[in-house]
PDB file of N, CA and C in Angstrom:
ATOM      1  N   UNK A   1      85.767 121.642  70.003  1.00  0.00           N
ATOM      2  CA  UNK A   1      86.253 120.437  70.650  1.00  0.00           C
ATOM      3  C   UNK A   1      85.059 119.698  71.257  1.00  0.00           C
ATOM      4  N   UNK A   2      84.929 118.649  70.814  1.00  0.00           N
ATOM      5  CA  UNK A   2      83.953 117.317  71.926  1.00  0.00           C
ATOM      6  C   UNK A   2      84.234 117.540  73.037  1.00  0.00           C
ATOM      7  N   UNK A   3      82.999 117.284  74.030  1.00  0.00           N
ATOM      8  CA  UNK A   3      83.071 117.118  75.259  1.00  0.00           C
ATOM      9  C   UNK A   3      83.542 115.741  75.464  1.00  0.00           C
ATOM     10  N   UNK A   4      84.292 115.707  76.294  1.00  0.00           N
ATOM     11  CA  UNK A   4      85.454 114.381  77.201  1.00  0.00           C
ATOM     12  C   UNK A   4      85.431 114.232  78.784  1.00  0.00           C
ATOM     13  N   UNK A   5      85.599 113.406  78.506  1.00  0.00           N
ATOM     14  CA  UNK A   5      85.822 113.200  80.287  1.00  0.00           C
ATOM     15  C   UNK A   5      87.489 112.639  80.714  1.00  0.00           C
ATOM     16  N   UNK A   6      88.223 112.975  81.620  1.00  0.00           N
ATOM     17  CA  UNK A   6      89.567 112.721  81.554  1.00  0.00           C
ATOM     18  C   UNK A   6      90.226 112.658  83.006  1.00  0.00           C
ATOM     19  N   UNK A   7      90.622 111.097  83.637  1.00  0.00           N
ATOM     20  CA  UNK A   7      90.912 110.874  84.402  1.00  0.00           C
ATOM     21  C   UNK A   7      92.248 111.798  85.468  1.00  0.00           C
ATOM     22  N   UNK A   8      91.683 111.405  86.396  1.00  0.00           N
ATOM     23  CA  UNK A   8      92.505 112.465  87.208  1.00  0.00           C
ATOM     24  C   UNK A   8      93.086 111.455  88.253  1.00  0.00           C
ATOM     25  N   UNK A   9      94.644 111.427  88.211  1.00  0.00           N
ATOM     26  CA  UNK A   9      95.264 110.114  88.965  1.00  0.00           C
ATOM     27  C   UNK A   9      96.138 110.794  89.875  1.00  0.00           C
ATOM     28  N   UNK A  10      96.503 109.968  91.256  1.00  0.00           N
ATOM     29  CA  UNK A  10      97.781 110.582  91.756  1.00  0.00           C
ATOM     30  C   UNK A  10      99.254 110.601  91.301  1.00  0.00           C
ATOM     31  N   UNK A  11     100.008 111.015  91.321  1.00  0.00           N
ATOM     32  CA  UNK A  11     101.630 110.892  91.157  1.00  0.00           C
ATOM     33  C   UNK A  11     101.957 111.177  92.371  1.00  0.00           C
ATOM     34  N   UNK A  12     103.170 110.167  93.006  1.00  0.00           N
ATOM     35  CA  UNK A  12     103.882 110.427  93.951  1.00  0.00           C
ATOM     36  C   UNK A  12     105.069 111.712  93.400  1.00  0.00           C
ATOM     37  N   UNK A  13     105.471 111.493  92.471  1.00  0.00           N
ATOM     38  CA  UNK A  13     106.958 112.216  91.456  1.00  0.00           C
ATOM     39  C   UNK A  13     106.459 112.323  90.290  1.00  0.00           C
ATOM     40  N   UNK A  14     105.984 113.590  89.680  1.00  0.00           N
ATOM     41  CA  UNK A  14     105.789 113.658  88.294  1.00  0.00           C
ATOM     42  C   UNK A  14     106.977 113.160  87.440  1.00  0.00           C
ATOM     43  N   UNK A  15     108.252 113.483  87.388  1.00  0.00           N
ATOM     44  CA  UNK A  15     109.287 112.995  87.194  1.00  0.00           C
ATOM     45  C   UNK A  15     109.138 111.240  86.671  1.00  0.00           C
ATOM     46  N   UNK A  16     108.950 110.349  87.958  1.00  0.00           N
ATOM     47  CA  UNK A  16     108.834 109.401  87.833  1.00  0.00           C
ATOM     48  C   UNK A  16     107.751 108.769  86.688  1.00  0.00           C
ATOM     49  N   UNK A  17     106.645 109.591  87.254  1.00  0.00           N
ATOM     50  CA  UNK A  17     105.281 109.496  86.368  1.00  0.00           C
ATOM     51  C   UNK A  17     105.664 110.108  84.666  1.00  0.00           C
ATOM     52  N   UNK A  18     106.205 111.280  84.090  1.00  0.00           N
ATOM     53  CA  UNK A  18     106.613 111.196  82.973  1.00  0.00           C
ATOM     54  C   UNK A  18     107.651 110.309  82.348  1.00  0.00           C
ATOM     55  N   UNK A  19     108.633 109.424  83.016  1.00  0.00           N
ATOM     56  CA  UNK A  19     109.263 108.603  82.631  1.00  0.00           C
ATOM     57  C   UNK A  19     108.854 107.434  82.434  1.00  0.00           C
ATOM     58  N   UNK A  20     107.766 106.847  83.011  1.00  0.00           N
ATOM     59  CA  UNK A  20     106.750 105.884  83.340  1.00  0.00           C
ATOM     60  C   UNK A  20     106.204 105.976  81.861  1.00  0.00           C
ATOM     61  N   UNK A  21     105.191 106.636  81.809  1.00  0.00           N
ATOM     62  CA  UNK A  21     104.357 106.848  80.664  1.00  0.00           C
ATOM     63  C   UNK A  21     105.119 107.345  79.477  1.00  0.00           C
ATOM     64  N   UNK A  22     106.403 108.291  79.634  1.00  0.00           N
ATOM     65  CA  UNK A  22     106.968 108.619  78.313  1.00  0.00           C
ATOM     66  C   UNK A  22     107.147 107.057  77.759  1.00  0.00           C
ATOM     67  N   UNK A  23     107.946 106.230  78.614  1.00  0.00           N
ATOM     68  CA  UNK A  23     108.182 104.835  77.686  1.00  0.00           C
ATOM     69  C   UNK A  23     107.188 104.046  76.712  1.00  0.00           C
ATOM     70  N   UNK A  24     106.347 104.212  76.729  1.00  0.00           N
ATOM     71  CA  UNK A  24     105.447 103.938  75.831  1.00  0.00           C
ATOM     72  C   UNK A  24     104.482 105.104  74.958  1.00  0.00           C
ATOM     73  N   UNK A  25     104.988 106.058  74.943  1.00  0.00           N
ATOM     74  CA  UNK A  25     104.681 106.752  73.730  1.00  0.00           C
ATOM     75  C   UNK A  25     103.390 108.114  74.639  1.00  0.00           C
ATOM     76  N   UNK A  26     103.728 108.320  75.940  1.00  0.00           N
ATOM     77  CA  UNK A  26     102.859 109.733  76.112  1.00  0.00           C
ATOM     78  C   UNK A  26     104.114 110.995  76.633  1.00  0.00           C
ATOM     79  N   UNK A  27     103.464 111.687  75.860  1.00  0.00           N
ATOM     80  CA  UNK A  27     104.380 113.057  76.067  1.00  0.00           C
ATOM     81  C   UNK A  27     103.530 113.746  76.914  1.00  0.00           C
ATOM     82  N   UNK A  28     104.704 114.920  77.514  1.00  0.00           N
ATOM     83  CA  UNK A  28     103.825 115.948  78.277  1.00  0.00           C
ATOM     84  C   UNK A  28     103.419 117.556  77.357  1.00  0.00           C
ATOM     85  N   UNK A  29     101.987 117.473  78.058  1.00  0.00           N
ATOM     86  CA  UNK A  29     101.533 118.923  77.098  1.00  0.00           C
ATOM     87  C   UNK A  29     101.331 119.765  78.403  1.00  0.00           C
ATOM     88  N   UNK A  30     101.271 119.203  79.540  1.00  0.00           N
ATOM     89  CA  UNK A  30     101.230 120.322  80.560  1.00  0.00           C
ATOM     90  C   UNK A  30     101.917 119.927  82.087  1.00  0.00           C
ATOM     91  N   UNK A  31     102.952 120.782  82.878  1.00  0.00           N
ATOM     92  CA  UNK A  31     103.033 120.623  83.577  1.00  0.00           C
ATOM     93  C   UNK A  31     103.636 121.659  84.560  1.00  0.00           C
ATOM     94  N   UNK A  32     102.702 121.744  86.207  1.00  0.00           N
ATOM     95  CA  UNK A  32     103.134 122.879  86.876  1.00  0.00           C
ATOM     96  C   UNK A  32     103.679 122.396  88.108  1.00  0.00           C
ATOM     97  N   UNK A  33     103.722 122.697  89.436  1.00  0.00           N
ATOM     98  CA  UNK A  33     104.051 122.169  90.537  1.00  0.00           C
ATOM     99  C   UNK A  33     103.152 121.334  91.115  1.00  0.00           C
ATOM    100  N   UNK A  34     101.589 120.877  90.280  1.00  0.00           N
ATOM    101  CA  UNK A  34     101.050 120.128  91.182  1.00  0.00           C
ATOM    102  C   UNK A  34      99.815 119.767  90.360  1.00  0.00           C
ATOM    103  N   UNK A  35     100.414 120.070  89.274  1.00  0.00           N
ATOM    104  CA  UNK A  35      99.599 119.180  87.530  1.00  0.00           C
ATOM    105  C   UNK A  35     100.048 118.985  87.163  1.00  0.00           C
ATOM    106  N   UNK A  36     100.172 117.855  85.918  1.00  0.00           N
ATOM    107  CA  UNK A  36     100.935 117.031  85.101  1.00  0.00           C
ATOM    108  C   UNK A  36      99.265 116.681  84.231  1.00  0.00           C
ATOM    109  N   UNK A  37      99.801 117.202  82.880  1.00  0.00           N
ATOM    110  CA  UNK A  37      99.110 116.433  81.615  1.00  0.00           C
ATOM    111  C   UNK A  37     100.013 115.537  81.031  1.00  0.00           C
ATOM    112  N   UNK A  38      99.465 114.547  80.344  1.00  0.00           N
ATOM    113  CA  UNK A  38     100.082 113.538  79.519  1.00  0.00           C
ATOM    114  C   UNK A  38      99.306 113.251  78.305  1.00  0.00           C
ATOM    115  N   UNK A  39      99.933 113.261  77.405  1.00  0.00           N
ATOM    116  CA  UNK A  39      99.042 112.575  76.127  1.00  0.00           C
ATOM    117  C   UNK A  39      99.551 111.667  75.290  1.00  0.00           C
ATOM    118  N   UNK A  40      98.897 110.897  74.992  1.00  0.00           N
ATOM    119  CA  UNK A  40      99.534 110.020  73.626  1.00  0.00           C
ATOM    120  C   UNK A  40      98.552 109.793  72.327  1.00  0.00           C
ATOM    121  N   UNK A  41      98.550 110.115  71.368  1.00  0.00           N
ATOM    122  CA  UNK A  41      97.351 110.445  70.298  1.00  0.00           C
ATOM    123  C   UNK A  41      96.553 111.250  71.201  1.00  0.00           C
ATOM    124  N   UNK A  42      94.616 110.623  70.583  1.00  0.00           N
ATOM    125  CA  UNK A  42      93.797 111.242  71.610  1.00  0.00           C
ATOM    126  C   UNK A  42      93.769 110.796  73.272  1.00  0.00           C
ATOM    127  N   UNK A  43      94.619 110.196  73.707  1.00  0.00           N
ATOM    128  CA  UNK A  43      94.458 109.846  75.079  1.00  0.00           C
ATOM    129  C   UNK A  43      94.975 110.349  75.696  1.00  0.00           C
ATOM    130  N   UNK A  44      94.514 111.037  76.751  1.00  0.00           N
ATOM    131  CA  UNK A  44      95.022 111.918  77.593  1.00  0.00           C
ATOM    132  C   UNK A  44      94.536 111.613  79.428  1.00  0.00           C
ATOM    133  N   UNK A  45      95.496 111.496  80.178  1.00  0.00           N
ATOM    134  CA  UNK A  45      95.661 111.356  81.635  1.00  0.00           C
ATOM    135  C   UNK A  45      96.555 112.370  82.340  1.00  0.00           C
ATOM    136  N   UNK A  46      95.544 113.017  83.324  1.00  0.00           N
ATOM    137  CA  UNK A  46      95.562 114.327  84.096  1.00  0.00           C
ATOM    138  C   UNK A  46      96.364 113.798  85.631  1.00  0.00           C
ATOM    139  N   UNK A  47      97.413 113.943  86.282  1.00  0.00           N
ATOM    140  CA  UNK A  47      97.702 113.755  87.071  1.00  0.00           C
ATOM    141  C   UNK A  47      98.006 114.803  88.212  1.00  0.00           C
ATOM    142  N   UNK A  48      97.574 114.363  89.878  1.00  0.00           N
ATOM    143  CA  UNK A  48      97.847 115.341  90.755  1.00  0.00           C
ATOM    144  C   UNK A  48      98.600 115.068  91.348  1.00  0.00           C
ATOM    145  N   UNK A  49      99.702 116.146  92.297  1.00  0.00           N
ATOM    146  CA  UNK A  49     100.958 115.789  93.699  1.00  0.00           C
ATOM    147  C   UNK A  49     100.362 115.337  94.161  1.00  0.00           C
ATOM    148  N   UNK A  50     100.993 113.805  94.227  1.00  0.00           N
ATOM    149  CA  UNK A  50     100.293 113.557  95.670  1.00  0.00           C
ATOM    150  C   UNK A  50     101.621 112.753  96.500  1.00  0.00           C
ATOM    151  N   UNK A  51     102.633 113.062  96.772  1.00  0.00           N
ATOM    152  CA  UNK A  51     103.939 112.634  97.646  1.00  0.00           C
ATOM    153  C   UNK A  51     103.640 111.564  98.773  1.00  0.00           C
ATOM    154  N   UNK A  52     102.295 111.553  99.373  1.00  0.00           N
ATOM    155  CA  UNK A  52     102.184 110.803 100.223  1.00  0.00           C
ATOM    156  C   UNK A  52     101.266 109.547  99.584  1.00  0.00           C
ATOM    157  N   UNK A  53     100.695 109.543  98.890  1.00  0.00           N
ATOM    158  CA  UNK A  53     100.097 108.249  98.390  1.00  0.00           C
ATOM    159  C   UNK A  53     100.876 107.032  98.182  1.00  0.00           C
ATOM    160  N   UNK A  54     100.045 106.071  98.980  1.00  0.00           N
ATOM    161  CA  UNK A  54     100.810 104.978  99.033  1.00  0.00           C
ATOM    162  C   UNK A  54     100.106 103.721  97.752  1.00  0.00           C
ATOM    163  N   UNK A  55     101.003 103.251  97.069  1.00  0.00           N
ATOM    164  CA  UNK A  55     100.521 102.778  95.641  1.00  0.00           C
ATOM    165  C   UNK A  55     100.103 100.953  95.692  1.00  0.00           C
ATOM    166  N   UNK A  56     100.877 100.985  96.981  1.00  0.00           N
ATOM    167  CA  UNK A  56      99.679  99.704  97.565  1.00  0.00           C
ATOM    168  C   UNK A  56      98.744  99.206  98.223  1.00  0.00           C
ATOM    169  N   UNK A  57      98.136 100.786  99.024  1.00  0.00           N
ATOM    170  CA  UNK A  57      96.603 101.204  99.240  1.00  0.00           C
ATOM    171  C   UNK A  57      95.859 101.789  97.843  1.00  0.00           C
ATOM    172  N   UNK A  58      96.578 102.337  96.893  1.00  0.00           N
ATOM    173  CA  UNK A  58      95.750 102.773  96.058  1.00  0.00           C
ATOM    174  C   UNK A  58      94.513 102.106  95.455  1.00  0.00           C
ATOM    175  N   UNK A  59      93.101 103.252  95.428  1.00  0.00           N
ATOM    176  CA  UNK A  59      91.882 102.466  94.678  1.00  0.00           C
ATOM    177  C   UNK A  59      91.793 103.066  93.522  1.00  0.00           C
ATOM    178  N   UNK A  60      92.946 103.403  92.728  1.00  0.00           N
ATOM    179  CA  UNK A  60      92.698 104.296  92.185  1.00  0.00           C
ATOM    180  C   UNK A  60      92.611 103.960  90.410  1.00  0.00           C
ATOM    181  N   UNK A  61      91.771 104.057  89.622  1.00  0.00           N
ATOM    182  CA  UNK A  61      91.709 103.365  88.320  1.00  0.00           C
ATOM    183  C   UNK A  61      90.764 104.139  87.178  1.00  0.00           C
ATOM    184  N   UNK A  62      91.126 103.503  85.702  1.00  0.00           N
ATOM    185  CA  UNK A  62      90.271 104.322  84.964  1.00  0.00           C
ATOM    186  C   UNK A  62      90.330 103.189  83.962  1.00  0.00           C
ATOM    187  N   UNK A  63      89.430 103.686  82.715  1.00  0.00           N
ATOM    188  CA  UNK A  63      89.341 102.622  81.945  1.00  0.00           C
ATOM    189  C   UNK A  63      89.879 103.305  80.455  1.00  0.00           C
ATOM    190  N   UNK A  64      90.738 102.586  79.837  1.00  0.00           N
ATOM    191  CA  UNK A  64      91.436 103.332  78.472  1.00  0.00           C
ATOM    192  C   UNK A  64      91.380 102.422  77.142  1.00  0.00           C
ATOM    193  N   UNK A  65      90.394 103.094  76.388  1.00  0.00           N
ATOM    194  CA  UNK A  65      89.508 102.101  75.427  1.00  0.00           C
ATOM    195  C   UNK A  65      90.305 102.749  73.950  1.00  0.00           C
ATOM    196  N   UNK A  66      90.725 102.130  73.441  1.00  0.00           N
ATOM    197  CA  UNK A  66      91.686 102.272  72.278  1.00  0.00           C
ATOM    198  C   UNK A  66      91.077 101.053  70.876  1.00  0.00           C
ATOM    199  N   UNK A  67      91.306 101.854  69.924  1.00  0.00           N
ATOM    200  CA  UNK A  67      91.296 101.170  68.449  1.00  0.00           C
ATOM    201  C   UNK A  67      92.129  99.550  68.279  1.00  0.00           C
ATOM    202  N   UNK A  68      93.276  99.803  68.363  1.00  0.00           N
ATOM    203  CA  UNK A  68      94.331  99.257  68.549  1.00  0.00           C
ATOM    204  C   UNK A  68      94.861  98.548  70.010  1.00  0.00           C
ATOM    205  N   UNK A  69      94.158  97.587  70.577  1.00  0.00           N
ATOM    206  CA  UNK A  69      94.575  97.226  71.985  1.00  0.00           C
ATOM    207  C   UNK A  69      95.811  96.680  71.712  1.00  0.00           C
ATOM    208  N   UNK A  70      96.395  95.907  71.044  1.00  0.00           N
ATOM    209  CA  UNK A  70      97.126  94.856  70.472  1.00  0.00           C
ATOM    210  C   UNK A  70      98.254  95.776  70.818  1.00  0.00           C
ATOM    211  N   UNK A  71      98.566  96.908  69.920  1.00  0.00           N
ATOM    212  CA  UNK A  71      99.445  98.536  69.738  1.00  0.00           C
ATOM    213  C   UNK A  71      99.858  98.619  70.873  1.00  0.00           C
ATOM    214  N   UNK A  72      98.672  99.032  71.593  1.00  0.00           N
ATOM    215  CA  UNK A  72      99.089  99.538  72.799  1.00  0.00           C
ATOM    216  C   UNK A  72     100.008  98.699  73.859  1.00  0.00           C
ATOM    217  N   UNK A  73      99.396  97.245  74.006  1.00  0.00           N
ATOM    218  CA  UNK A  73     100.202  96.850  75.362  1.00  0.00           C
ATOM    219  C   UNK A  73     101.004  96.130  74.536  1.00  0.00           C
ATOM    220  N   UNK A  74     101.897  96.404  73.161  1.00  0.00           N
ATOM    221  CA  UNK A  74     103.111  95.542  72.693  1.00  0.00           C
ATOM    222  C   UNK A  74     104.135  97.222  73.388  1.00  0.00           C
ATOM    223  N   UNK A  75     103.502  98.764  73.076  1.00  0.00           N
ATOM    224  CA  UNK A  75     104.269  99.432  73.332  1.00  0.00           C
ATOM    225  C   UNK A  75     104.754  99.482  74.600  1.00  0.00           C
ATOM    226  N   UNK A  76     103.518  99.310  75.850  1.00  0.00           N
ATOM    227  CA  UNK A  76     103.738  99.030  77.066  1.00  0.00           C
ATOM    228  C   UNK A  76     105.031  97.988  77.756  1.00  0.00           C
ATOM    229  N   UNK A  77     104.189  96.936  76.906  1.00  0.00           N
ATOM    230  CA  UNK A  77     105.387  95.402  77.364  1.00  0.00           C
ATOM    231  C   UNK A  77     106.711  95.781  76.882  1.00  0.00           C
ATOM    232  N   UNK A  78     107.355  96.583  75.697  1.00  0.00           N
ATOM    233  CA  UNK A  78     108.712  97.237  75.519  1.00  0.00           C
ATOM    234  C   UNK A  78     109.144  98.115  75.742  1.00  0.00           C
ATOM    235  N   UNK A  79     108.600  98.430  76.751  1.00  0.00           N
ATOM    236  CA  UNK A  79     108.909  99.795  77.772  1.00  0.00           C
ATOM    237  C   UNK A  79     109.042  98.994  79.063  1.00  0.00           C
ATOM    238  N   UNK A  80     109.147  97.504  79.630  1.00  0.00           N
ATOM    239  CA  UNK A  80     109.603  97.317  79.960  1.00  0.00           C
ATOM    240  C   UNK A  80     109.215  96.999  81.246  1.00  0.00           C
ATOM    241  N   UNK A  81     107.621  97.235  81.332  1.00  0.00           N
ATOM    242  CA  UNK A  81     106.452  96.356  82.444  1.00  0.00           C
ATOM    243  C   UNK A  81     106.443  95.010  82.371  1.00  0.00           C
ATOM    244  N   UNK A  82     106.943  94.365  83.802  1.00  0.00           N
ATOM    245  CA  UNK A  82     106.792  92.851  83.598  1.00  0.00           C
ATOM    246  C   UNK A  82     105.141  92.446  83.626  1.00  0.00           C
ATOM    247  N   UNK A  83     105.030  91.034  82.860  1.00  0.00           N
ATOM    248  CA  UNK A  83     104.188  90.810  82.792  1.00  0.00           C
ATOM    249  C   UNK A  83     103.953  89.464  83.935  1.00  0.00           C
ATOM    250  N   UNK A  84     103.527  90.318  85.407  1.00  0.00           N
ATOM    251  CA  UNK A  84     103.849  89.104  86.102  1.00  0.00           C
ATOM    252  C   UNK A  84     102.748  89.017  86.976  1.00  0.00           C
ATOM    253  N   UNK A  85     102.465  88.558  88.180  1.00  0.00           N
ATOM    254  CA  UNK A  85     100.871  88.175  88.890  1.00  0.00           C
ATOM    255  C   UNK A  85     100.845  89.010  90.092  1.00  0.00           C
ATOM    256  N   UNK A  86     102.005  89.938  90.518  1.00  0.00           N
ATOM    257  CA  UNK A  86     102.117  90.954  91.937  1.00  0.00           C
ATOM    258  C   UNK A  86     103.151  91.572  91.357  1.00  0.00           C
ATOM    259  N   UNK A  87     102.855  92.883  92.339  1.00  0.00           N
ATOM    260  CA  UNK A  87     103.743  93.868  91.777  1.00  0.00           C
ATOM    261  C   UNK A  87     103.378  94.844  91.528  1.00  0.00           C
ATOM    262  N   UNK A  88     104.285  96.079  91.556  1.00  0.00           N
ATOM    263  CA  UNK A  88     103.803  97.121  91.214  1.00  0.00           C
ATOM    264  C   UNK A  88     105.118  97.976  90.402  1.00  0.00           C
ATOM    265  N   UNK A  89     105.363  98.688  89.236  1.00  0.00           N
ATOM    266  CA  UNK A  89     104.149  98.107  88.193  1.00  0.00           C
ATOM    267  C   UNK A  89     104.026  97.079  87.685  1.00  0.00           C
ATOM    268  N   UNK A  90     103.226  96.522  87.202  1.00  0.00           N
ATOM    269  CA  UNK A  90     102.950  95.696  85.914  1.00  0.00           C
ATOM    270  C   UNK A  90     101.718  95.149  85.128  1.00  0.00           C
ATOM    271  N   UNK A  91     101.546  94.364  84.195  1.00  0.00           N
ATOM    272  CA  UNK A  91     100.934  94.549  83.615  1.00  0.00           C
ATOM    273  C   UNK A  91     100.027  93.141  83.481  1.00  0.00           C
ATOM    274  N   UNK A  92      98.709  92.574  82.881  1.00  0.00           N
ATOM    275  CA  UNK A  92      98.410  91.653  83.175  1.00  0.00           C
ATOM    276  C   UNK A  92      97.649  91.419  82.061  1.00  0.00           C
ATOM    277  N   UNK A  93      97.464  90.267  81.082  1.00  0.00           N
ATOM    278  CA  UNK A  93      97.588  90.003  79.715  1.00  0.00           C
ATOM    279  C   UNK A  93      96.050  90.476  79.325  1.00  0.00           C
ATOM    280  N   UNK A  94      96.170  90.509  77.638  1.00  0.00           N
ATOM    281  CA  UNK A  94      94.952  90.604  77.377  1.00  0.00           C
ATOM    282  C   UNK A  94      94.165  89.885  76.889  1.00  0.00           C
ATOM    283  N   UNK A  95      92.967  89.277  77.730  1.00  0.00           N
ATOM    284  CA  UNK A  95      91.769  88.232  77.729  1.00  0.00           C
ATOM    285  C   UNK A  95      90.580  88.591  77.298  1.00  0.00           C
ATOM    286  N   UNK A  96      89.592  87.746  76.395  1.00  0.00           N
ATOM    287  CA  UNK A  96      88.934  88.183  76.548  1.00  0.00           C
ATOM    288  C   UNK A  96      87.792  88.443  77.898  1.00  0.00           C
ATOM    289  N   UNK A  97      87.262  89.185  78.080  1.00  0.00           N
ATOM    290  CA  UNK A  97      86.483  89.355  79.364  1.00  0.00           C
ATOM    291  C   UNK A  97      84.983  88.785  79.570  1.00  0.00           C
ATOM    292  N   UNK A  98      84.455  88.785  80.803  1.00  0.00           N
ATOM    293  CA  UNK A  98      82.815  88.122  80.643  1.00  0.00           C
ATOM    294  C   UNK A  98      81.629  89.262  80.010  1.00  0.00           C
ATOM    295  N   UNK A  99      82.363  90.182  79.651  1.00  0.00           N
ATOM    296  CA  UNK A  99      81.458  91.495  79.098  1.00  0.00           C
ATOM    297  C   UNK A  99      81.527  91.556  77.998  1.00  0.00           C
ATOM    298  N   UNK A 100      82.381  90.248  77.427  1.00  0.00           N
ATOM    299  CA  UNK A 100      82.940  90.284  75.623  1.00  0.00           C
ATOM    300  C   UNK A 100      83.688  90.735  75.174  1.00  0.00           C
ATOM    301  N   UNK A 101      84.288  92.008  75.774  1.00  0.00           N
ATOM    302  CA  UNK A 101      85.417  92.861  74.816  1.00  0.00           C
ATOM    303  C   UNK A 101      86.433  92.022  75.270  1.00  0.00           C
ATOM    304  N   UNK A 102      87.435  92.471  75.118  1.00  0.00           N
ATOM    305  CA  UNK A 102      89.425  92.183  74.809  1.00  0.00           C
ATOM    306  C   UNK A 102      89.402  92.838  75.854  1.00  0.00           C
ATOM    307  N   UNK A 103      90.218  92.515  76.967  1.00  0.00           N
ATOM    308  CA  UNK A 103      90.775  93.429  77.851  1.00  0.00           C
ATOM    309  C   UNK A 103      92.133  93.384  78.562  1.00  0.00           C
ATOM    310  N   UNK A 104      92.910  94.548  78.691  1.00  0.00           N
ATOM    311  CA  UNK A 104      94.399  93.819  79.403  1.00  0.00           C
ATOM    312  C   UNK A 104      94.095  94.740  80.837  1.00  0.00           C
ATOM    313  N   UNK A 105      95.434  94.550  81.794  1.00  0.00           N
ATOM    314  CA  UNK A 105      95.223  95.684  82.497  1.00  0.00           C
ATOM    315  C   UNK A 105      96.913  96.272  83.299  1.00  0.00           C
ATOM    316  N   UNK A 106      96.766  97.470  83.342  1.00  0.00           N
ATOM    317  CA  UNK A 106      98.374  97.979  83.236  1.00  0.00           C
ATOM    318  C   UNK A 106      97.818  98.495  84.666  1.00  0.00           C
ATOM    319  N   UNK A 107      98.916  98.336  85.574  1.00  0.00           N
ATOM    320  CA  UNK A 107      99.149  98.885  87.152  1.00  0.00           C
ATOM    321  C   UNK A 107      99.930  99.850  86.780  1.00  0.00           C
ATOM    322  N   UNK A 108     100.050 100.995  87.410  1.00  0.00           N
ATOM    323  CA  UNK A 108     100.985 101.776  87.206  1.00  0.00           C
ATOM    324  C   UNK A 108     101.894 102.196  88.334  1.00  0.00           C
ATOM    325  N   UNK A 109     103.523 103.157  88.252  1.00  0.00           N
ATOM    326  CA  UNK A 109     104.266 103.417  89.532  1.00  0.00           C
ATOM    327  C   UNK A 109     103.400 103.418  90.824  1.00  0.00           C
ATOM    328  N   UNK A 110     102.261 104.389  90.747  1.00  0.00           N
ATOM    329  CA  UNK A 110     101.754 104.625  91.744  1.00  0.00           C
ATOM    330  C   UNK A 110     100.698 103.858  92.386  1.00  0.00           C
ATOM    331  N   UNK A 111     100.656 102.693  91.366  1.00  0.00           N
ATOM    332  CA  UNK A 111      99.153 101.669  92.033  1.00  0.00           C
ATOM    333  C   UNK A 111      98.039 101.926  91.414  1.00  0.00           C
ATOM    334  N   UNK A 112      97.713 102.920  90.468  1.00  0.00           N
ATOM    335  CA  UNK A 112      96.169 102.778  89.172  1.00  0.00           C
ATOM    336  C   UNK A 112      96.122 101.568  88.290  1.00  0.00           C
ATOM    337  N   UNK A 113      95.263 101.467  88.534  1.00  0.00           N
ATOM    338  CA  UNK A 113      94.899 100.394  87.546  1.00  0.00           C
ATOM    339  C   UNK A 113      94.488 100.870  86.343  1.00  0.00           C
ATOM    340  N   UNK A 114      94.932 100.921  85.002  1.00  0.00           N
ATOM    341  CA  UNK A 114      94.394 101.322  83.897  1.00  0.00           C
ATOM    342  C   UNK A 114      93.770  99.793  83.316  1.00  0.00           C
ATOM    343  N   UNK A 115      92.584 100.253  83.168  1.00  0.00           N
ATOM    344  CA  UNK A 115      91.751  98.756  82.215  1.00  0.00           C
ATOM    345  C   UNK A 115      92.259  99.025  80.802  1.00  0.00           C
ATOM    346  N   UNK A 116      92.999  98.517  80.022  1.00  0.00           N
ATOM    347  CA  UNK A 116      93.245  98.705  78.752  1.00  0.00           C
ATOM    348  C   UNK A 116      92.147  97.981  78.061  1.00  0.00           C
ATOM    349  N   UNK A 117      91.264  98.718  77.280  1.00  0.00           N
ATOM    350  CA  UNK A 117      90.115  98.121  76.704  1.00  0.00           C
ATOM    351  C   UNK A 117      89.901  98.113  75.268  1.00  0.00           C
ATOM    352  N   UNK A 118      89.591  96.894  74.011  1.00  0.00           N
ATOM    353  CA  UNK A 118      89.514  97.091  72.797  1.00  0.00           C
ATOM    354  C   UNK A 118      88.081  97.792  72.583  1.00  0.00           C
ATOM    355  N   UNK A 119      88.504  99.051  72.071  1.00  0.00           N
ATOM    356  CA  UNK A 119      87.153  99.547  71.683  1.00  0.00           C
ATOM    357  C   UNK A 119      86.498  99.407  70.401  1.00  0.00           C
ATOM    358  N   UNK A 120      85.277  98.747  70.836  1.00  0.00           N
ATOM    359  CA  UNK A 120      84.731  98.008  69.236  1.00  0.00           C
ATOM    360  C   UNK A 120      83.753  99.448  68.862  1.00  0.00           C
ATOM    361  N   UNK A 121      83.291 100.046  69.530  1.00  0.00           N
ATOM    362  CA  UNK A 121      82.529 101.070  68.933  1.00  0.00           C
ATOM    363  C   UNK A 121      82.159 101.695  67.328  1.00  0.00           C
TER     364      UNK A 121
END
């Protein structure tokens, strides 16, 4: 296996958090009283209990660079994230950015910011 690096986010409710992310296509490959794996293809997001985190202090974010950006936030947007300017969750379109790539960006239940990024690599 390649070495990876793989974000580690809070969940208030894993529960919540697998229903969240199941809607757009991540299943769970691991989960105990105070871990939660998620995967969808190769993408994978590691989540910890965290009951008290509040998701509109959260700083909490990662960046998720995909083949297919287009794929991804049509599966997102029909799962049922508005696409609106406040809020939590939702989601916020994809532009291109001042760094050149394509970029969207998905808030999640708990307040992460996922950078959804086209990866030209």
């Amino acid at each position: 296996m390649p070495d990876r690096a793989v974000p580690n986010l809070p969940s208030r409710s894993f529960d919540a958090t697998v229903e969240f992310y199941g809607g757009f296509g991540f299943d769970v490959v691991y989960r105990d009283g105070g871990w939660l794996i998620l995967q969808r293809g190769a993408l994978e997001l590691e989540f910890f209990l965290a009951p008290e985190h509040d998701p509109y202090a959260s700083w909490f974010m990662a960046s998720i660079r995909v083949a297919d950006l287009d794929a991804l936030f049509a599966a997102v947007r029909s799962s049922g994230v508005p696409e609106v300017p406040r809020g939590i969750p939702r989601l916020i379109p994809i532009a291109l950015q001042e760094w050149g790539q394509r970029a969207g960006y998905l808030i999640d239940v708990d307040g992460t910011q996922l950078h959804l990024i086209e990866d030209v690599r």
